[in-house]
Protein backbone atom coordinates (compact mmCIF):
# COMPACT_ATOMS: atom_id res chain seq x y z
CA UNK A 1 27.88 -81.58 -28.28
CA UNK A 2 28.09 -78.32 -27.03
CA UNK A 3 29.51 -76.88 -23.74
CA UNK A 4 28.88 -76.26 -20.69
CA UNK A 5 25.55 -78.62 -21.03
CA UNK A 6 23.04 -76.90 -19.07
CA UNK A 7 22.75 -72.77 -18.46
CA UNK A 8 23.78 -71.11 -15.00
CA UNK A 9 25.18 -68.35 -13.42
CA UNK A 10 28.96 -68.20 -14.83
CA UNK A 11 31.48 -66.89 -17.13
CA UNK A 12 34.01 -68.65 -19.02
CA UNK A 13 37.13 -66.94 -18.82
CA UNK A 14 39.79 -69.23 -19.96
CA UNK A 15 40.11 -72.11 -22.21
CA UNK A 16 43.51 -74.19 -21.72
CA UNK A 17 42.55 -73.92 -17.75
CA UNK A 18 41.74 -77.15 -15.58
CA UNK A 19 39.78 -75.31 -12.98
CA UNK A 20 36.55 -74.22 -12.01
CA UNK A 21 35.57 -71.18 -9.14
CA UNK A 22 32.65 -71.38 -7.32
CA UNK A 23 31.66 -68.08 -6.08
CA UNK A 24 28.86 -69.07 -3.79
CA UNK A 25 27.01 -65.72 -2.53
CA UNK A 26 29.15 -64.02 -4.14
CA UNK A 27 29.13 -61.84 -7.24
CA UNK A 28 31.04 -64.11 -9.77
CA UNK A 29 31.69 -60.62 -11.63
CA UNK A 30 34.55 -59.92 -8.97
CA UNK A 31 36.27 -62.82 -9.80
CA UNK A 32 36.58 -61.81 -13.37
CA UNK A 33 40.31 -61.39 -13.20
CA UNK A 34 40.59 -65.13 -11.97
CA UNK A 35 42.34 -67.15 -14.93
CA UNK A 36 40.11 -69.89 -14.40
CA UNK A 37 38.04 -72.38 -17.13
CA UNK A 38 34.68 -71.00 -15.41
CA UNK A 39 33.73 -68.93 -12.57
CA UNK A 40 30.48 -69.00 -11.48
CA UNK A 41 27.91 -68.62 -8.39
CA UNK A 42 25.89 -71.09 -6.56
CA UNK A 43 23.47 -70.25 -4.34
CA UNK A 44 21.21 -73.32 -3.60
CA UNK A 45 22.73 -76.88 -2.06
CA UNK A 46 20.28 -78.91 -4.68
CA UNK A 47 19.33 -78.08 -8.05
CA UNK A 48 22.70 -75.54 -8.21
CA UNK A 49 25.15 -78.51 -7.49
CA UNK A 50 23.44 -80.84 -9.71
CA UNK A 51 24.14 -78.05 -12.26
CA UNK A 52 27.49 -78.10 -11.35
CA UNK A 53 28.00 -81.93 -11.36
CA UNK A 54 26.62 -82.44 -15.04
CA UNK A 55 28.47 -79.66 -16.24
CA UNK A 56 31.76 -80.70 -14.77
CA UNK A 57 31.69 -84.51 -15.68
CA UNK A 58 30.66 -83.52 -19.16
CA UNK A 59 34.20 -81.95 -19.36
CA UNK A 60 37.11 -84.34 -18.52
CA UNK A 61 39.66 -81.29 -18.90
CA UNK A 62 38.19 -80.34 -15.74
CA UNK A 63 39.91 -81.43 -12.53
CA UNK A 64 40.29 -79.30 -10.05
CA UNK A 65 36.99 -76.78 -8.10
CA UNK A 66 38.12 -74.20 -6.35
CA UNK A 67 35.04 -73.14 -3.69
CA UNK A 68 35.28 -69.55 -2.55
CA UNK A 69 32.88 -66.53 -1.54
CA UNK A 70 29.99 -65.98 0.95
CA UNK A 71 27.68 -68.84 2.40
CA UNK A 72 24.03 -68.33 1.04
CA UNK A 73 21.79 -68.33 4.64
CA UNK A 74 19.98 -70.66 5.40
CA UNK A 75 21.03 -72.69 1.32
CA UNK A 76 24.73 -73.17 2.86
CA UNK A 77 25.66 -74.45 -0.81
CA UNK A 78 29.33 -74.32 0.09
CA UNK A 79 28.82 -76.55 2.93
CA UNK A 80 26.34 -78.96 0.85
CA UNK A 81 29.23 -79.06 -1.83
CA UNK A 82 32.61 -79.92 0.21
CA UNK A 83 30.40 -82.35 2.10
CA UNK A 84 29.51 -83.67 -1.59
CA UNK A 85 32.88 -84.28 -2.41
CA UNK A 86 33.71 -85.21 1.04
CA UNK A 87 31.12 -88.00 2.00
CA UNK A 88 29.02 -88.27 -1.08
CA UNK A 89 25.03 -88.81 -0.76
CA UNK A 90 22.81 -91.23 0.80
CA UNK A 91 20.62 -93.95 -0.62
CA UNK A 92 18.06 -91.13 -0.62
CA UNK A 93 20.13 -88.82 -2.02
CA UNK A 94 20.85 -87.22 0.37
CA UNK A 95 24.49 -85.15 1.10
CA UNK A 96 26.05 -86.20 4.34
CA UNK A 97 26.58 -84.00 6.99
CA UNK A 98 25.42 -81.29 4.76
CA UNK A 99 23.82 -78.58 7.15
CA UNK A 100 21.34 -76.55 4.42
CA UNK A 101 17.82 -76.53 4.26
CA UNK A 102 17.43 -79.25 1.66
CA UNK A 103 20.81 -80.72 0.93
CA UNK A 104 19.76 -83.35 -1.52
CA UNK A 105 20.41 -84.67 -5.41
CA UNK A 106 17.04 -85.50 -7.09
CA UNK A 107 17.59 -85.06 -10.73
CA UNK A 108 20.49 -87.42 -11.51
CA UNK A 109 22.30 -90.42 -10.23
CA UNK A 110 24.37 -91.22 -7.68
CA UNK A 111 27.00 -93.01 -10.78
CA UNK A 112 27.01 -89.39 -11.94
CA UNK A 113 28.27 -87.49 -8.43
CA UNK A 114 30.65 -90.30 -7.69
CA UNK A 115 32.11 -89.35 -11.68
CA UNK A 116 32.29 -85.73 -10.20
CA UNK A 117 33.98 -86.64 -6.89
CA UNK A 118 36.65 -89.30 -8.59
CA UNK A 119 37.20 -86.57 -11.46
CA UNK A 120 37.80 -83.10 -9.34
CA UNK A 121 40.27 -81.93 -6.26
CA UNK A 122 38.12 -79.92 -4.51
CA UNK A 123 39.56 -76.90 -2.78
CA UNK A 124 37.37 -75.43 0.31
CA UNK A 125 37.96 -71.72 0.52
CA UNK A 126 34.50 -71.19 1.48
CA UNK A 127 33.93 -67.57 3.25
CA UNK A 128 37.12 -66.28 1.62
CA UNK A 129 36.81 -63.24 -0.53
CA UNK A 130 40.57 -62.59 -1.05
CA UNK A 131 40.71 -62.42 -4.70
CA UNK A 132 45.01 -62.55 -5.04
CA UNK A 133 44.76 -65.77 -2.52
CA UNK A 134 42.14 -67.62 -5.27
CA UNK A 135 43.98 -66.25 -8.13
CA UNK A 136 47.16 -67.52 -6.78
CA UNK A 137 45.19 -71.07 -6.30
CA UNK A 138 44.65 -71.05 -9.69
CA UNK A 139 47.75 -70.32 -10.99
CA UNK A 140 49.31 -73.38 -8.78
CA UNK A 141 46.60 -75.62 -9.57
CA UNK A 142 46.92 -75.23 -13.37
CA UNK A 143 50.43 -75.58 -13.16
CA UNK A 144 50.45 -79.20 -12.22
CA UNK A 145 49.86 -79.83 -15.61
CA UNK A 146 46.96 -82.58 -14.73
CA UNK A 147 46.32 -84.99 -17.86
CA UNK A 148 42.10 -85.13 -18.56
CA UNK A 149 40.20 -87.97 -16.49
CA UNK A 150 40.40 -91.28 -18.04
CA UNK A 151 36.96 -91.97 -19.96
CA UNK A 152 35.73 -89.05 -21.44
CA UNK A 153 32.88 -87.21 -21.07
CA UNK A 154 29.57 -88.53 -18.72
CA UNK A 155 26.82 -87.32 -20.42
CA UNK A 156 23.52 -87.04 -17.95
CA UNK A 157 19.90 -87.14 -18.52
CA UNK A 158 17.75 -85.15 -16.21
CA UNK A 159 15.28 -87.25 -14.23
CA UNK A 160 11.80 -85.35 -15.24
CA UNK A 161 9.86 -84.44 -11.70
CA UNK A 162 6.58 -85.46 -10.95
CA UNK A 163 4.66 -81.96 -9.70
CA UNK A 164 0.97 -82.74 -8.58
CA UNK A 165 -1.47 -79.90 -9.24
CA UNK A 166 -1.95 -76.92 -7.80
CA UNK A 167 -4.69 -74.91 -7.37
CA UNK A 168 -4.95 -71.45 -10.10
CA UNK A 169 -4.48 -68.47 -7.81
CA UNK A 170 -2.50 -65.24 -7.89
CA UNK A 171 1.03 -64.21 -6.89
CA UNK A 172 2.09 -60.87 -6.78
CA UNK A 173 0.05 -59.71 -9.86
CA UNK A 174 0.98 -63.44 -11.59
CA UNK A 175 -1.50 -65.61 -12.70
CA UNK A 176 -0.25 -69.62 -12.29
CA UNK A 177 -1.73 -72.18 -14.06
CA UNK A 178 -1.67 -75.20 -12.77
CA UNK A 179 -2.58 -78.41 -14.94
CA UNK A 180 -4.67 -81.90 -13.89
CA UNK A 181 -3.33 -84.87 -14.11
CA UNK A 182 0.51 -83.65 -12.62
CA UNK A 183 2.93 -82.45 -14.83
CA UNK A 184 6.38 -83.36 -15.26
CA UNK A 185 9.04 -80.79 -15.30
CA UNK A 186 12.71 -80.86 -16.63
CA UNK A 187 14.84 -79.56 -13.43
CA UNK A 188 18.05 -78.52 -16.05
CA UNK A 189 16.52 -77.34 -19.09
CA UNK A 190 12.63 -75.94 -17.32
CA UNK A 191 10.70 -77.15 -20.07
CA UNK A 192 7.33 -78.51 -18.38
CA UNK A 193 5.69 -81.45 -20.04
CA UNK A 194 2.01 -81.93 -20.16
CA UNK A 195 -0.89 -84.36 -21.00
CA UNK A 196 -2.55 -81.80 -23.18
CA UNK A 197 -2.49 -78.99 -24.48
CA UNK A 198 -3.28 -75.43 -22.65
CA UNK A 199 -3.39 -72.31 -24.55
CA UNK A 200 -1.52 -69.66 -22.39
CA UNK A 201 -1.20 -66.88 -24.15
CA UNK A 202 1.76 -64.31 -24.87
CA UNK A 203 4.20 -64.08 -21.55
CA UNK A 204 4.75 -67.30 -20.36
CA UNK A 205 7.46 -68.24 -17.90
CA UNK A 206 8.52 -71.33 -16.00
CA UNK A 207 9.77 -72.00 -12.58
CA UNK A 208 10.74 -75.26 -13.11
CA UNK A 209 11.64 -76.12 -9.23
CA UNK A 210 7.80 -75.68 -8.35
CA UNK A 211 6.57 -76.65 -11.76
CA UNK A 212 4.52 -73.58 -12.48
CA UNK A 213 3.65 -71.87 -15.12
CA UNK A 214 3.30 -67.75 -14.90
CA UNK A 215 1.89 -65.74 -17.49
């Protein structure tokens, strides 16, 4: 199957490397020059790490996450994702000790982030922008010469979300359409599934963390 599994915010810059950057805040575009497998940003401390997590375990080359650039206010994904690694989640799913707004993994299960924290080293650079000081990081990680995690690749299926209805209004010149019974939304891929069908018109878009559909 292909790879990375799901979309986001990253490049892939090169393919023999081990490591991953995650640029937080940050523009991932000034960590082009960082000789890294990907480098990308991640800006919320939910549906962003889960990202991260099926992407990574999908990928048993990958064992080392280097976490640099600005804190997102009031998201603190940096914090949510050392903690992660650190402590792990609740029965809720919950990340301990995780300080964001809504630190918490919904969408897949907890066998799947204790895969992620058994296969990476996690590196906490969070706040540092000092693009020598990651590059160097790589270098040194890469050159342990790490063999892939035993077990290949952990492939993850999306738990679909159950979003009740909401009322048809408008949002900034949007129209949102909102469909009775709930619908049930894919958090990775944003494809919304529904009981029947609606005829929408030309334009549509999906927000798959609230479930609506804008047209």
């Amino acid at each position: 199957m292909a790879w990375p599994r799901v979309k986001g915010d990253y490049l892939r810059v090169r393919e023999d490397s081990r490591v991953v950057v995650i640029t937080l805040g940050t523009d991932k575009e000034r960590f082009t020059d960082i000789e890294a497998l990907l480098v990308g940003s991640c800006k919320t401390e939910n549906l962003g790490l889960e990202r991260i997590i099926v992407n990574v375990i999908a990928n048993p080359a990958i064992r080392f996450m280097v976490v640099t650039g600005s804190e997102v206010v009031g998201h603190r994904s940096g914090n949510a994702l050392v903690c992660l690694h650190r402590e792990g989640i609740d029965d809720e799913g919950v990340i301990k000790d995780a300080v964001g707004a809504v630190p918490r993994i919904e969408n897949i299960a907890a066998e799947a982030v204790e895969r992620f924290r058994q296969q990476v080293e996690l590196v906490d650079m969070v706040g540092i922008d000092d693009l020598d000081l990651v590059a160097r990081t790589v270098r040194e990680l890469d050159d342990q010469l790490t063999k892939d995690y035993p077990g290949g690749p952990m492939e993850v299926e999306a738990r679909r979300r159950i979003v009740a209805p909401l009322p048809t209004g408008s949002a900034h010149g949007d129209v949102w359409l909102s469909v009775d019974p709930a619908i049930e939304v894919d958090p990775f891929t944003g494809c919304v599934y529904l009981s029947h069908p609606i005829h929408v018109g030309e334009g549509v878009r999906i927000d798959a963390e609230r479930g609506l559909v804008s047209c």
